[in-house]
Protein backbone atom coordinates (compact mmCIF):
# COMPACT_ATOMS: atom_id res chain seq x y z
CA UNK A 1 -104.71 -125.39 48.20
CA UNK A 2 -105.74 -121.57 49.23
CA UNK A 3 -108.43 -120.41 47.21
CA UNK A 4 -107.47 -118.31 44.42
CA UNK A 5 -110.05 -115.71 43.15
CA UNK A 6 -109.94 -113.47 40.32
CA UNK A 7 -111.52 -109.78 41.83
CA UNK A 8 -114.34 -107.62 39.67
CA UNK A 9 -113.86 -103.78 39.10
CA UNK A 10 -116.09 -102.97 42.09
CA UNK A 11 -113.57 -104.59 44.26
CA UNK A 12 -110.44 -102.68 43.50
CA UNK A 13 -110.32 -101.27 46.68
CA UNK A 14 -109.89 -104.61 48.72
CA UNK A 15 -107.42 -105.34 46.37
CA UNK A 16 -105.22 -101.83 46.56
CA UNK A 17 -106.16 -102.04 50.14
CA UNK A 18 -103.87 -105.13 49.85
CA UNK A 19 -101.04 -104.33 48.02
CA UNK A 20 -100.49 -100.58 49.56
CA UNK A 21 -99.90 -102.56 53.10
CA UNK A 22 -97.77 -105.19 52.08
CA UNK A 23 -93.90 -104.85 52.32
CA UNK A 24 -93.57 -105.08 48.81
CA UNK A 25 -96.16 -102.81 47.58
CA UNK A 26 -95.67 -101.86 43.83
CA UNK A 27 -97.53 -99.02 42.03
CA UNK A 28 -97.07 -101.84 39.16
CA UNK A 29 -99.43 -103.79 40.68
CA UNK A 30 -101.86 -101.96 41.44
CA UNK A 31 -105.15 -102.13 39.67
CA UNK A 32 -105.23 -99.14 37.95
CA UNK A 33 -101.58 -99.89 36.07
CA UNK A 34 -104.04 -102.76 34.52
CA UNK A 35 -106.38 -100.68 33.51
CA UNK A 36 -103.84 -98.25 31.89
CA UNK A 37 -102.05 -100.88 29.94
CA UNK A 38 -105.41 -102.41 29.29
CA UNK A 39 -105.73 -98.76 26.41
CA UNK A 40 -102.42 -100.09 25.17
CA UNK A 41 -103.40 -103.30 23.86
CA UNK A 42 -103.24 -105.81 26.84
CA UNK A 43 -105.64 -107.57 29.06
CA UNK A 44 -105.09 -107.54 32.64
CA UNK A 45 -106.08 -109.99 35.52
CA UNK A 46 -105.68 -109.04 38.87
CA UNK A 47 -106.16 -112.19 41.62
CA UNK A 48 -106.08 -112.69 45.38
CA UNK A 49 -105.36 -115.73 47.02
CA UNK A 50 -107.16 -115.80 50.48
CA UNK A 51 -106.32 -117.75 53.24
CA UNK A 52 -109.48 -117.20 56.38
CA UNK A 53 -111.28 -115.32 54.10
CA UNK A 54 -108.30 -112.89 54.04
CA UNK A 55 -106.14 -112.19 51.44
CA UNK A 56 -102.58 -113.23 51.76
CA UNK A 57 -101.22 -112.80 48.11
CA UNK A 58 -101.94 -110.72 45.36
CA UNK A 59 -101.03 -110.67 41.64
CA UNK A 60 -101.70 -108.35 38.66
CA UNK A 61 -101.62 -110.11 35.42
CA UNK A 62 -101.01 -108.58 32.06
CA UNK A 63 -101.60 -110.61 29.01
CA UNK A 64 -100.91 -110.36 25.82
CA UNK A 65 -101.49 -112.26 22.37
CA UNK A 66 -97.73 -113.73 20.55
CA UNK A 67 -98.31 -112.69 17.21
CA UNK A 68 -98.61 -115.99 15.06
CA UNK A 69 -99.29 -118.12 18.05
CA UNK A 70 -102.66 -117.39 19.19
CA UNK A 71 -101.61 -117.58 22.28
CA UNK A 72 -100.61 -114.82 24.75
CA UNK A 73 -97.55 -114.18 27.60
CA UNK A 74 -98.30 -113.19 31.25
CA UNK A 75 -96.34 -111.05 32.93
CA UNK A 76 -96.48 -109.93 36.71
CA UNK A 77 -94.75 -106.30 36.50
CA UNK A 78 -92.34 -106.61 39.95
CA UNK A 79 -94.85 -109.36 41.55
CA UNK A 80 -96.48 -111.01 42.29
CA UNK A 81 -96.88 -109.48 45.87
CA UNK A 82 -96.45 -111.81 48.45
CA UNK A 83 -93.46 -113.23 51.08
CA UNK A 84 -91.40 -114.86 48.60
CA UNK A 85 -89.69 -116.13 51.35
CA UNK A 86 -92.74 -118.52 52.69
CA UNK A 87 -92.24 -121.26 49.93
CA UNK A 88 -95.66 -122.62 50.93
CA UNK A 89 -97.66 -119.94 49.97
CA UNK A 90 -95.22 -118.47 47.05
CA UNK A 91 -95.68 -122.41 45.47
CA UNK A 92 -99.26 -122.18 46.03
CA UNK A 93 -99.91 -118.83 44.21
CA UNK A 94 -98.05 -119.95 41.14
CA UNK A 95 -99.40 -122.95 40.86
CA UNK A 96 -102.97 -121.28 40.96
CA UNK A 97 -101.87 -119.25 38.44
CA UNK A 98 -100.28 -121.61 36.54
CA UNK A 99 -103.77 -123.58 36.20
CA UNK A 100 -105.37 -120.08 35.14
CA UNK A 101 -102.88 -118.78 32.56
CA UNK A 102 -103.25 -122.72 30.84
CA UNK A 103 -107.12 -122.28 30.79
CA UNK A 104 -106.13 -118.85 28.93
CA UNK A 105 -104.12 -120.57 26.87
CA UNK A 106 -100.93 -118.71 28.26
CA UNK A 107 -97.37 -120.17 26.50
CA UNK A 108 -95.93 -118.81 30.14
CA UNK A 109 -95.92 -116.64 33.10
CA UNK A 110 -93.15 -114.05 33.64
CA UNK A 111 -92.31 -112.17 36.83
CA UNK A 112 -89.67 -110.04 37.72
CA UNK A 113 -90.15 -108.90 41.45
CA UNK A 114 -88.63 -105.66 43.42
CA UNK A 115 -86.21 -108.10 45.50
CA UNK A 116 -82.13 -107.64 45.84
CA UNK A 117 -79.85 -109.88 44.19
CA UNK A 118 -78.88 -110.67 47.56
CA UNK A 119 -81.19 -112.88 48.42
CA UNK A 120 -80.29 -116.47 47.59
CA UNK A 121 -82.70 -118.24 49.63
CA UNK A 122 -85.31 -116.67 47.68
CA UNK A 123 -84.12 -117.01 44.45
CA UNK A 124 -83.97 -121.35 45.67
CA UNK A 125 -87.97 -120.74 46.40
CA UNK A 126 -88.71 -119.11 42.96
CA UNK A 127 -86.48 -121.66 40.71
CA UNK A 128 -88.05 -124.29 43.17
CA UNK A 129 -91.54 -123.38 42.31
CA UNK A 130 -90.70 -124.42 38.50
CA UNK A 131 -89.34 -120.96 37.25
CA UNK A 132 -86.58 -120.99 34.67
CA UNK A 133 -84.09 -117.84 34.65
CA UNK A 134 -83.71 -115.35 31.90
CA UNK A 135 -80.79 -114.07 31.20
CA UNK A 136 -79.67 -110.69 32.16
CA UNK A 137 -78.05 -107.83 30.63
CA UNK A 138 -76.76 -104.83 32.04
CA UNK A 139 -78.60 -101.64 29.95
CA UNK A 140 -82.42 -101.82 29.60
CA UNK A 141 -83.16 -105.52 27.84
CA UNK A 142 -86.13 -106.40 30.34
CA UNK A 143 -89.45 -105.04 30.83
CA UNK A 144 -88.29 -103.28 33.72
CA UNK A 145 -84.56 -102.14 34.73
CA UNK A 146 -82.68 -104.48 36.18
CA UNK A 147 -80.40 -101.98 38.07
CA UNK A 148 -81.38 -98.54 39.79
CA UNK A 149 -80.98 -96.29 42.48
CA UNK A 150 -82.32 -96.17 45.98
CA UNK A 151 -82.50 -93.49 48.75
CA UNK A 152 -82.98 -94.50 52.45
CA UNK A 153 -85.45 -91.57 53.67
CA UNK A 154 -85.19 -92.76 57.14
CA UNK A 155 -82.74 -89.72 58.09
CA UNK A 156 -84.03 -86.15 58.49
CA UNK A 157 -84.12 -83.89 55.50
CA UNK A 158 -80.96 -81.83 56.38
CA UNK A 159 -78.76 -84.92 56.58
CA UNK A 160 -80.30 -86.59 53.60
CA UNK A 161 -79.31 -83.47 52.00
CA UNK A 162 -75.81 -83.23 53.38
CA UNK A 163 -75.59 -86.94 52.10
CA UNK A 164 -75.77 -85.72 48.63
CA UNK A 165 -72.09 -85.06 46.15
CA UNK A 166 -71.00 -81.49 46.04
CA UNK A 167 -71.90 -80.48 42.90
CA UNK A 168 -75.75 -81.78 43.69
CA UNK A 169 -76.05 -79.79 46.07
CA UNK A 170 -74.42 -76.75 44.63
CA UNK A 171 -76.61 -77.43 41.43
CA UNK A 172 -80.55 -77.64 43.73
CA UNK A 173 -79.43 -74.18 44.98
CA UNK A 174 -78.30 -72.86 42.34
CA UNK A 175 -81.69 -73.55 40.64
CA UNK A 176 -83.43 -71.65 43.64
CA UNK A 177 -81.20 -68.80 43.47
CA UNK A 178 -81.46 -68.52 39.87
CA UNK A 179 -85.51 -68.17 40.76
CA UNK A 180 -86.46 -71.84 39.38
CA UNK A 181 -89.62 -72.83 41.52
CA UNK A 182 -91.16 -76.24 41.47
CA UNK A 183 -94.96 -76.01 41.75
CA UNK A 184 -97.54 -79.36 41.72
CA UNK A 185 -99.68 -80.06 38.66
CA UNK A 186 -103.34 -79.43 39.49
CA UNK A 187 -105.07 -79.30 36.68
CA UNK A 188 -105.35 -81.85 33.53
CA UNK A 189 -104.06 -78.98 31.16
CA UNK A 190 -100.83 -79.29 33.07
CA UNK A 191 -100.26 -82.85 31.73
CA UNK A 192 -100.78 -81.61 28.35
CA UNK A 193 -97.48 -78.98 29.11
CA UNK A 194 -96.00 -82.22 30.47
CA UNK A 195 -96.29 -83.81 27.55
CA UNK A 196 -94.87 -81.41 24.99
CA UNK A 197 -91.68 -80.84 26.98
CA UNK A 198 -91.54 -84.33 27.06
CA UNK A 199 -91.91 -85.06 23.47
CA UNK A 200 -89.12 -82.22 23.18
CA UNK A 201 -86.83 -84.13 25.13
CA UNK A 202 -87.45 -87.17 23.10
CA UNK A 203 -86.40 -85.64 20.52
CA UNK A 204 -83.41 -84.48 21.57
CA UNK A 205 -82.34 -87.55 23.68
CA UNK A 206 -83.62 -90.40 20.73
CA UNK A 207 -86.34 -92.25 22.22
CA UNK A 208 -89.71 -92.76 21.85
CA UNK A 209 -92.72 -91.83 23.84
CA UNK A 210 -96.18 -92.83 24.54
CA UNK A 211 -99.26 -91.58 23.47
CA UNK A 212 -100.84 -88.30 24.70
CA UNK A 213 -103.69 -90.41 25.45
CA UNK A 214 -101.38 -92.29 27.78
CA UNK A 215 -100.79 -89.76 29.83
CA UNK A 216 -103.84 -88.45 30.14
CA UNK A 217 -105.11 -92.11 31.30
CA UNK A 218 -101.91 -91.29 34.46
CA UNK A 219 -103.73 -88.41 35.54
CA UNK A 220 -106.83 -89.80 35.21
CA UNK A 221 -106.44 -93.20 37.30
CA UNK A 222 -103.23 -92.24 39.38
CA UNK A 223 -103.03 -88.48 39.96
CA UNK A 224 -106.42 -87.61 40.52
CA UNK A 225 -106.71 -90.95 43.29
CA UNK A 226 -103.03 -89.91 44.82
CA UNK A 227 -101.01 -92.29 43.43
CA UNK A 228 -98.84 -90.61 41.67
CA UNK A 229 -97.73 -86.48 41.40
CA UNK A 230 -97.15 -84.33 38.55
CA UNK A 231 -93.94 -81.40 39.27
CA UNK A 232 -93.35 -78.55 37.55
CA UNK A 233 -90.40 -76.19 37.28
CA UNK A 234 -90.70 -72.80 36.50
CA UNK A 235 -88.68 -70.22 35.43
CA UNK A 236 -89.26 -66.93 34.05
CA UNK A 237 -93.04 -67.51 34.35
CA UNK A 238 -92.55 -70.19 31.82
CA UNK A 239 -92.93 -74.28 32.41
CA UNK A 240 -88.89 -75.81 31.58
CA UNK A 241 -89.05 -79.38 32.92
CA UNK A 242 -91.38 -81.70 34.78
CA UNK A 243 -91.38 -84.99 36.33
CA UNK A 244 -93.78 -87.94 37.16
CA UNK A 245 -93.82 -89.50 40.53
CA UNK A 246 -95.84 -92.67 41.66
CA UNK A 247 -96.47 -93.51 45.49
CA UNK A 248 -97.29 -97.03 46.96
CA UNK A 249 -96.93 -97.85 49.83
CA UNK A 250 -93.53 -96.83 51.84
CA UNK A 251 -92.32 -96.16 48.29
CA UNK A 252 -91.87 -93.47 45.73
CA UNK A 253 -90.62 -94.19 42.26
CA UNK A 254 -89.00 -91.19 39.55
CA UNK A 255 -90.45 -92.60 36.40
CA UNK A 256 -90.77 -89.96 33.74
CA UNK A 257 -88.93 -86.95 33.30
CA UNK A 258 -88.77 -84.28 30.83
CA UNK A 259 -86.80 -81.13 30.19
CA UNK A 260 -86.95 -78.26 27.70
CA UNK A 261 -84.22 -77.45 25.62
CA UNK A 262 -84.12 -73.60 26.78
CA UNK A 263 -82.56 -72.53 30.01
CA UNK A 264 -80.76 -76.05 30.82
CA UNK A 265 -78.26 -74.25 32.47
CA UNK A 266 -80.45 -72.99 35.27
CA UNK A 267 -80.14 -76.73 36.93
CA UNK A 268 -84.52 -77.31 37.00
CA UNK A 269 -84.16 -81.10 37.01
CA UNK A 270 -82.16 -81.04 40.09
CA UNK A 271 -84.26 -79.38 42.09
CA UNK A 272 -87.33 -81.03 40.89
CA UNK A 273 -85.49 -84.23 42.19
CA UNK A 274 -85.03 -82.44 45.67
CA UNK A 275 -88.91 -81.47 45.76
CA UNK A 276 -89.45 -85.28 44.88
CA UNK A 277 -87.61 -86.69 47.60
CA UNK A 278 -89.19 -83.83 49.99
CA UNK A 279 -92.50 -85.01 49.35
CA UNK A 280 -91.50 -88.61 49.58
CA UNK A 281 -89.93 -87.50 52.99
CA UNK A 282 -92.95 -86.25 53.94
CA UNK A 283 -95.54 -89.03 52.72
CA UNK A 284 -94.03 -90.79 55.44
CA UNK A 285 -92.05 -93.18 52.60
CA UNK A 286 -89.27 -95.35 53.60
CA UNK A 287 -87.74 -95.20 50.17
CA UNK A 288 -87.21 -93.06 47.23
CA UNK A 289 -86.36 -95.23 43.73
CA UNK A 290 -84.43 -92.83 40.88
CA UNK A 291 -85.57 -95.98 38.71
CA UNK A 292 -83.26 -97.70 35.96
CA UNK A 293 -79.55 -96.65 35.17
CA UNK A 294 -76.85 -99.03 33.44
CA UNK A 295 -75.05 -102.16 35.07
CA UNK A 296 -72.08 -101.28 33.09
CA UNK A 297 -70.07 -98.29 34.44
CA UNK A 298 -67.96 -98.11 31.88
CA UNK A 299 -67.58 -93.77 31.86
CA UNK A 300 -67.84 -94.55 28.12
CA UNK A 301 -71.49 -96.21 28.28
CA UNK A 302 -73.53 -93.48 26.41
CA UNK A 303 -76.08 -94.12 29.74
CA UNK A 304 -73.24 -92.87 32.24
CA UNK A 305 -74.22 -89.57 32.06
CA UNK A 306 -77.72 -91.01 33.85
CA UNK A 307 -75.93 -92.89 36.30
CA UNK A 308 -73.61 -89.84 36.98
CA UNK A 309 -76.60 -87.76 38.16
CA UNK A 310 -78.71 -90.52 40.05
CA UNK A 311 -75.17 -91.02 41.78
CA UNK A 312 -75.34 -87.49 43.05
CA UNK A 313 -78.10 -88.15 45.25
CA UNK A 314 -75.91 -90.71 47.23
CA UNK A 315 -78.55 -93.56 46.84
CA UNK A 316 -77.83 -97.08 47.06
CA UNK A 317 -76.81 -99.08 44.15
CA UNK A 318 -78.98 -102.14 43.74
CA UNK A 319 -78.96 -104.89 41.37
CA UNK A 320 -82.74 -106.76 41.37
CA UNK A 321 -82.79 -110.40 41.51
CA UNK A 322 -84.13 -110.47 37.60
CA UNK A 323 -86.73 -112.42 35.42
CA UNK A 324 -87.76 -115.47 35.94
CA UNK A 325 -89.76 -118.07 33.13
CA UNK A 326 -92.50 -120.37 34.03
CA UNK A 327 -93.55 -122.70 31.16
CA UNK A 328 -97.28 -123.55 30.92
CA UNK A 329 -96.70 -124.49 27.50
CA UNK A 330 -92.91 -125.85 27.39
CA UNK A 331 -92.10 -126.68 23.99
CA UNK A 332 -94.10 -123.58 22.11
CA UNK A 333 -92.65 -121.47 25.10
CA UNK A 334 -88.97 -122.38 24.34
CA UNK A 335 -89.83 -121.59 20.74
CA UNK A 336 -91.25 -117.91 21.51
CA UNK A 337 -87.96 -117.62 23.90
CA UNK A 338 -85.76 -118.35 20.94
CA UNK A 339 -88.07 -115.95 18.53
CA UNK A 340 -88.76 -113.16 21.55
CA UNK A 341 -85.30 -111.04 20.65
CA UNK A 342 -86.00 -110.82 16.69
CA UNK A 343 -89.75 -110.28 17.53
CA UNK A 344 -88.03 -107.06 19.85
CA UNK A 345 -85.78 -105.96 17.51
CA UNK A 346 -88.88 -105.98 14.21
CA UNK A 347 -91.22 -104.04 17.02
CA UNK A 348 -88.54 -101.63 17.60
CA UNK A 349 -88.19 -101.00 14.16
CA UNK A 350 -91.97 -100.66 13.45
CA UNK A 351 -91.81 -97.94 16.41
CA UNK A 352 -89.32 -95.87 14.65
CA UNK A 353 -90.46 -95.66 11.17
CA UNK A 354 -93.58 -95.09 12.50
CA UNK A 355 -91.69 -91.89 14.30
CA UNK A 356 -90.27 -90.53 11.74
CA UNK A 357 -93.42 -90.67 9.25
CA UNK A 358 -94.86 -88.69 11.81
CA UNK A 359 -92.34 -86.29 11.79
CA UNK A 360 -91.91 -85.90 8.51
């Protein structure tokens, strides 16, 4: 078996180094997105299987405890990253891992990597390895979406442009002639304006939101080392929306936005998605990922409105292969399967009253 190794903070680099060059590089598994979700309550592992003294596979772990069971999950957020097409070395990995997660006393390991639905052969490897699949809904029931939108940034700007619907394009210039400008976040104080149009658009929109904290830990471990960008539009010398853009690899991902409720009309969150897709142009990305919309295209799905303007940008529509189960614990693993959805639904709950005592 290839040596598996879990890495120490002072080799983060090797382990980035890894992950930003492989074909499926994820921001998600980078080292810093443990340390982030280490401030909200998890532990994180991050391992490299080597193979020559090289590595060849890489996986960030998150762990964290069941309530009741003493026990904890793992999850690999869209990993682990390696060929899952080499059944060898996929096998090998998750075997290592499964030996590490039972001396952690891990019930089981969950992945759910960035890979089509349209790859069967793969899918063989992953249930062949001893994963179990989960099933799959069509709004937001994972930990990540399991459908989104992707733009091919191979073609030159003016025909990616040209690409887009009619009224997308009409709407990014009419933002510029209406005087919107887009500038980058520079300073930390800028993610503090972030954050209050954000919780703004919480508000108004019914979901909840992360700590300030939180996104003070993004600049501080993604934005200040270039892996991810802050933009800002501006109108009437005054901040109206913002986004959040992380970069890996040949990828950039959309994955928070925020709008004020003032001046809406003056289109700011379509040309912010222009000036995203510029830059992701010219980072010399391959891709640009809007991130999650709905399976279900029913025009009567409250989330059509989000797949109505991701649609605008003429991405592709693509359906990810899902989440896969690997016991390490079988039968107390199918019990927290069975208990997982009530367990949701009570830490939902929690989430909101807290809200709203805050509010009020």
């Amino acid at each position: 078996m290839l040596p598996l190794r879990r890495i120490s903070a002072a080799e983060r680099d090797v382990f980035n180094n890894f992950v930003q060059a492989s074909p499926k590089a994820h921001f998600l598994q980078l080292y810093e997105w443990g340390v982030l979700k280490a401030g909200t309550g998890w532990q994180f592992y991050p391992y490299l299987l080597e193979e020559g003294g090289q590595p060849v596979a890489s996986a960030l772990v998150l762990s964290r405890k069941v309530p009741g069971t003493g026990r904890s999950l793992w999850y690999i957020p869209r990993g682990p990253v390696v060929d899952f097409q080499d059944e060898r070395r996929f096998a090998m990995l998750m075997s290592a891992l499964k030996q590490e997660a039972a001396a952690h006393g891990a019930l089981g390991i969950r992945i759910d990597p960035d890979l089509p639905v349209a790859t069967p052969s793969v899918r063989e490897n992953i249930l062949r390895a001893g994963f179990k699949p989960r099933p799959g809904g069509l709004n937001f029931e994972g930990a990540q979406p399991r459908f989104v939108f992707r733009l091919a940034l191979q073609p030159d700007l003016d025909e990616i442009i040209a690409n887009f619907a009619p009224k997308t394009r009409y709407n990014i210039r009419l933002a510029g002639r209406r005087g919107v400008e887009v500038e980058i976040g520079a300073r930390q104080e800028d993610m503090a304006v972030f954050y209050q149009i954000l919780e703004v658009t919480a508000e108004r929109d019914g979901f909840l939101v992360r700590s300030a904290r939180y996104f003070d830990d993004i600049w501080r471990l993604f934005i200040t080392k270039g892996y991810a960008q802050l933009f800002m539009a501006r109108y009437q010398g005054k901040i109206i929306a913002a986004t959040l853009a992380f970069i890996c690899g040949d990828k950039v991902w959309y994955l928070y936005g925020a709008s004020s409720n003032e001046h809406r009309n003056v289109m700011p969150n379509y040309l912010l998605q222009w000036e995203m897709i510029r830059w992701a142009k010219e980072s010399g990305c391959q891709i640009y990922d809007f991130r999650g919309v709905s399976g279900d295209l029913n025009e009567n799905n409250p989330l059509y409105g989000l797949y109505r303007f991701k649609k605008g940008f003429s991405g592709d529509f693509v359906e990810f292969i899902g989440e896969f189960d690997l016991p390490v614990a079988k039968l107390p693993f199918w019990v927290f399967n069975r208990a997982e959805p009530f367990m949701r639904g009570v830490l939902r709950r929690v989430a909101t009253l807290r809200k709203r005592a805050r509010v009020e």
